[in-house]
N, C-alpha and C. Protein backbone atom coordinates (compact mmCIF):
# COMPACT_ATOMS: atom_id res chain seq x y z
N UNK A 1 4.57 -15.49 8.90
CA UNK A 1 4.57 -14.15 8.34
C UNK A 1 3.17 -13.85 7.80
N UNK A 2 2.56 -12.57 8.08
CA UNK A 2 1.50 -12.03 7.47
C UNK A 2 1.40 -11.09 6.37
N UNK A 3 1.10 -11.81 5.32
CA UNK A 3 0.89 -10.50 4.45
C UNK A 3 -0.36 -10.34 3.41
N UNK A 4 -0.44 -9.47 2.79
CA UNK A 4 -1.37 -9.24 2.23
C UNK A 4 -0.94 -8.74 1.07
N UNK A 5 -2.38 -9.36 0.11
CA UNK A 5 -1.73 -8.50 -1.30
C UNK A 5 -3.15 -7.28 -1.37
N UNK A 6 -2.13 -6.29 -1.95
CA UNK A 6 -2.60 -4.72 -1.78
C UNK A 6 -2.22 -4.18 -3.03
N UNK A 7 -3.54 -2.99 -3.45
CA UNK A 7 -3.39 -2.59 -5.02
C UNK A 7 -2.39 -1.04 -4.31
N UNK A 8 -1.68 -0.55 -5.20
CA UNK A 8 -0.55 0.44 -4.68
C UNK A 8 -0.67 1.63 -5.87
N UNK A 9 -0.16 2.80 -5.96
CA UNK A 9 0.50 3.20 -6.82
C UNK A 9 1.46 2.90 -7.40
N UNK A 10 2.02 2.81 -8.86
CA UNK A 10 3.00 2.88 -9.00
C UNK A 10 3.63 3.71 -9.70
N UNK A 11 5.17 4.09 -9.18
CA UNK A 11 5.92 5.39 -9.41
C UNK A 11 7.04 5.61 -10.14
N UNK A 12 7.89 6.29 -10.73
CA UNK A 12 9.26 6.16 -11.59
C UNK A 12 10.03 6.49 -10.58
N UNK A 13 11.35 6.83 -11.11
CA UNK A 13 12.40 7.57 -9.76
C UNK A 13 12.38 8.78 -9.70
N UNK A 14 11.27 9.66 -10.32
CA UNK A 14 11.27 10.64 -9.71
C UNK A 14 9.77 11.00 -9.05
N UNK A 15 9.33 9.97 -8.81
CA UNK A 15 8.05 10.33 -7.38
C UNK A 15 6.82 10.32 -8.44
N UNK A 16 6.67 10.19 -9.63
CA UNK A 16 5.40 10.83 -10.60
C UNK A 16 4.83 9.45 -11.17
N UNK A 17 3.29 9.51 -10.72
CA UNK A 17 2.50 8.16 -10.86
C UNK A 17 2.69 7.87 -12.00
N UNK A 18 2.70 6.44 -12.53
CA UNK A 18 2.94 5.77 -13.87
C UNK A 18 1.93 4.68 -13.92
N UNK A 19 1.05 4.51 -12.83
CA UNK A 19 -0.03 3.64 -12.72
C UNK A 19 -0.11 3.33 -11.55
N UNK A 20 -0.83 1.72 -11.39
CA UNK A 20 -1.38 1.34 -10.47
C UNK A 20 -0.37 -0.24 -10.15
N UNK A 21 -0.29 -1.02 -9.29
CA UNK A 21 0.23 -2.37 -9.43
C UNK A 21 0.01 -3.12 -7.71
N UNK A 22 -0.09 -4.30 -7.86
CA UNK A 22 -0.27 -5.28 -6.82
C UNK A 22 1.05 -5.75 -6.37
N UNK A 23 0.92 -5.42 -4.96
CA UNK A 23 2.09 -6.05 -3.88
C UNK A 23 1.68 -6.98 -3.18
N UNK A 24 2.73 -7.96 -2.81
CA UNK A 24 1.81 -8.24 -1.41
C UNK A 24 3.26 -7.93 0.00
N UNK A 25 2.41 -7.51 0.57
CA UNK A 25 2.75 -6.42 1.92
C UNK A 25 2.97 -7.54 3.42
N UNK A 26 4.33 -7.27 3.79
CA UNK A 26 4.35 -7.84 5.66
C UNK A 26 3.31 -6.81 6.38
N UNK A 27 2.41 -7.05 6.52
CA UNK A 27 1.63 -7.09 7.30
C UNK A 27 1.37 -6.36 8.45
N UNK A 28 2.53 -5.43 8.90
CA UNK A 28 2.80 -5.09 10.35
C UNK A 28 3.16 -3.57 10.09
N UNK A 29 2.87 -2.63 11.39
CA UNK A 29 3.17 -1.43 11.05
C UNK A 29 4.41 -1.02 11.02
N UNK A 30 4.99 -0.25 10.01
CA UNK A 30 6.68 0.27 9.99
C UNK A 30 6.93 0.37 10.96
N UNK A 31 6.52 1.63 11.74
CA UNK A 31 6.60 2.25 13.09
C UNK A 31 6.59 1.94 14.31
N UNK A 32 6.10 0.61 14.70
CA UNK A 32 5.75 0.14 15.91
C UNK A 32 5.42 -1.76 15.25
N UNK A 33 5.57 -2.10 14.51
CA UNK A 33 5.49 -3.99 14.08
C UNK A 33 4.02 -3.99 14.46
N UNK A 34 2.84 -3.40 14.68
CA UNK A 34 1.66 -4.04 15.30
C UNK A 34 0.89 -4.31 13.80
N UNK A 35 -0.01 -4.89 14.42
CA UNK A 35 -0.83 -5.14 13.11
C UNK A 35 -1.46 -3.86 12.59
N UNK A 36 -1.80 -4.28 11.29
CA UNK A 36 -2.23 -2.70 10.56
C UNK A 36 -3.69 -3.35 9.98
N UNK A 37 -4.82 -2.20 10.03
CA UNK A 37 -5.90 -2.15 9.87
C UNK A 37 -6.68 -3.50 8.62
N UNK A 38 -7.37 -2.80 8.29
CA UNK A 38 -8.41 -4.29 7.23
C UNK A 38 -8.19 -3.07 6.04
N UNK A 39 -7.33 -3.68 4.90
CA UNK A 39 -7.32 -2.51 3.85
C UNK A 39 -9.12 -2.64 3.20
N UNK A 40 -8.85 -1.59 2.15
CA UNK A 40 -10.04 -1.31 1.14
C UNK A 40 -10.06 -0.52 0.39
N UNK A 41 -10.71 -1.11 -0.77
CA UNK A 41 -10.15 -0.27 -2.12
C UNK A 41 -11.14 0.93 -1.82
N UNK A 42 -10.41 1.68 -2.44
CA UNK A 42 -11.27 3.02 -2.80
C UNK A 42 -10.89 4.10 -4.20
N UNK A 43 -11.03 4.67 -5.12
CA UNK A 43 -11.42 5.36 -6.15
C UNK A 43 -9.98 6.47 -5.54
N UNK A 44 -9.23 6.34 -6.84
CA UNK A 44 -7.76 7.34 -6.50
C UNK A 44 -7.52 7.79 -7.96
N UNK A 45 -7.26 9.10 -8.28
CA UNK A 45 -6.72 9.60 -9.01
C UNK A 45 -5.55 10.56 -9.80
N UNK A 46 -4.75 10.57 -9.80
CA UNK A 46 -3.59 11.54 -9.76
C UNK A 46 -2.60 11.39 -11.45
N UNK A 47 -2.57 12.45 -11.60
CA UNK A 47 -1.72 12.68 -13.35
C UNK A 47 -1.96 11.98 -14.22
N UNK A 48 -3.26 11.99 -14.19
CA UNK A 48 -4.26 11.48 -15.41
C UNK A 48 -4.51 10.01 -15.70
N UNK A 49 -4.23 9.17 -14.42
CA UNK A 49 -4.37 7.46 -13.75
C UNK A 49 -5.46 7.82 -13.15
N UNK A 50 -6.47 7.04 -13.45
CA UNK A 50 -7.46 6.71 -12.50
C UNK A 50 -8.22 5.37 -12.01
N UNK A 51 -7.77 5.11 -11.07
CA UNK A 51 -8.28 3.81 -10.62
C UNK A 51 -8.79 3.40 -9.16
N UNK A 52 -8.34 2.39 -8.24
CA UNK A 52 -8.38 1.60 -7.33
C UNK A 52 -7.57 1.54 -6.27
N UNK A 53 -7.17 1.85 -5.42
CA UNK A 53 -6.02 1.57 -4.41
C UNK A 53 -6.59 1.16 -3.25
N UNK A 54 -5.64 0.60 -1.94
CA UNK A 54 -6.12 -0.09 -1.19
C UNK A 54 -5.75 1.22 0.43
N UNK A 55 -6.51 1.09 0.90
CA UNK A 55 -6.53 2.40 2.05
C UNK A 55 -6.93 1.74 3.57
N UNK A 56 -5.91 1.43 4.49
CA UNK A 56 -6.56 1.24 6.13
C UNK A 56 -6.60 2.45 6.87
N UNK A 57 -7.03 1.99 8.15
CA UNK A 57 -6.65 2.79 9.33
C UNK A 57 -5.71 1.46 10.48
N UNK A 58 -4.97 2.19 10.92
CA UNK A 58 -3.61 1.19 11.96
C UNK A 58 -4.96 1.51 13.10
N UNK A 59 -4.67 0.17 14.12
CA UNK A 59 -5.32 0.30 15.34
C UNK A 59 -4.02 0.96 16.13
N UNK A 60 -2.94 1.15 15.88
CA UNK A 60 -2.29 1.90 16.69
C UNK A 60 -1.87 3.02 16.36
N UNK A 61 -2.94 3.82 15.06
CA UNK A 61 -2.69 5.16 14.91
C UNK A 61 -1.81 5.62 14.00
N UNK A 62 -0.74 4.86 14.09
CA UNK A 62 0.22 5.32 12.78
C UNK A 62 0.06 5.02 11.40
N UNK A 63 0.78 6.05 11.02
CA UNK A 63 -0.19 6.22 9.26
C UNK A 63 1.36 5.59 8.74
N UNK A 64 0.38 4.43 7.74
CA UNK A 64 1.49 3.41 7.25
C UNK A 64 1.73 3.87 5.28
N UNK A 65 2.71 4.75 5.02
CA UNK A 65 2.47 4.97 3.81
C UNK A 65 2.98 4.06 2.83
N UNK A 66 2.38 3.84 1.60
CA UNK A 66 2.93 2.94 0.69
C UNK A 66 4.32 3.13 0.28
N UNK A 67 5.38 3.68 0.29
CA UNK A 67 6.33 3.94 0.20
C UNK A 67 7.54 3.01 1.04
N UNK A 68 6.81 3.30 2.66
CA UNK A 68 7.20 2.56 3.53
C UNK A 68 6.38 0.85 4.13
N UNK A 69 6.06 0.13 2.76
CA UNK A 69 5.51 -0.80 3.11
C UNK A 69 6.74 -2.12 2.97
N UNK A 70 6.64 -3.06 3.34
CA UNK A 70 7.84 -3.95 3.32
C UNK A 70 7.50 -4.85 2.29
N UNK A 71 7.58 -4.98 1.27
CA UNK A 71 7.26 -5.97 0.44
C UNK A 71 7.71 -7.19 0.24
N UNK A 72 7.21 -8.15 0.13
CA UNK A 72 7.50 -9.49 0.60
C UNK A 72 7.10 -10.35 -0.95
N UNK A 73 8.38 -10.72 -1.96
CA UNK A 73 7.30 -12.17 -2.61
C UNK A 73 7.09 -11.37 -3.70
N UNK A 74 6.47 -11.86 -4.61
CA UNK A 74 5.59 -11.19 -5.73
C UNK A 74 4.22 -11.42 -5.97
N UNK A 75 3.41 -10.44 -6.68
CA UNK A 75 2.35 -10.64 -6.28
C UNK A 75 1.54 -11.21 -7.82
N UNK A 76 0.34 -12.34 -7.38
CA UNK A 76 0.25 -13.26 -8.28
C UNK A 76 -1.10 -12.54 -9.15
């Protein structure tokens, strides 16, 4: 199994950022299982959080959102 640990948003149950937190992620695209890009942090801000999150591009095009990531494990 491949995974990776990845900085994420994190959200309440009703969709509204409450911070930031580390997953670690299967590895593969929702949409099609292929492998998904080389993440990288980049500068994110939303409802007054500002920090770090981790951002690819899929070599097969599909946009993999954090929502729909498979989380695997906890992250250390």
């Amino acid at each position: 199994m491949n995974a990776k640990k990845v900085t994420i948003p994190a959200r309440d149950c009703n969709g509204f950022m409450i911070g930031f937190k580390e997953v670690n992620a299967l590895w593969k695209c929702p949409t099609c299982g292929g492998e998904m890009g080389n993440p990288q942090l980049t500068q994110h801000s939303e409802d007054g959080f500002f920090g770090q999150v981790h951002i690819w591009e899929n070599p097969c095009g599909h946009v993999a959102h954090y929502k729909n990531l498979q989380i695997v494990g906890d992250a250390e």
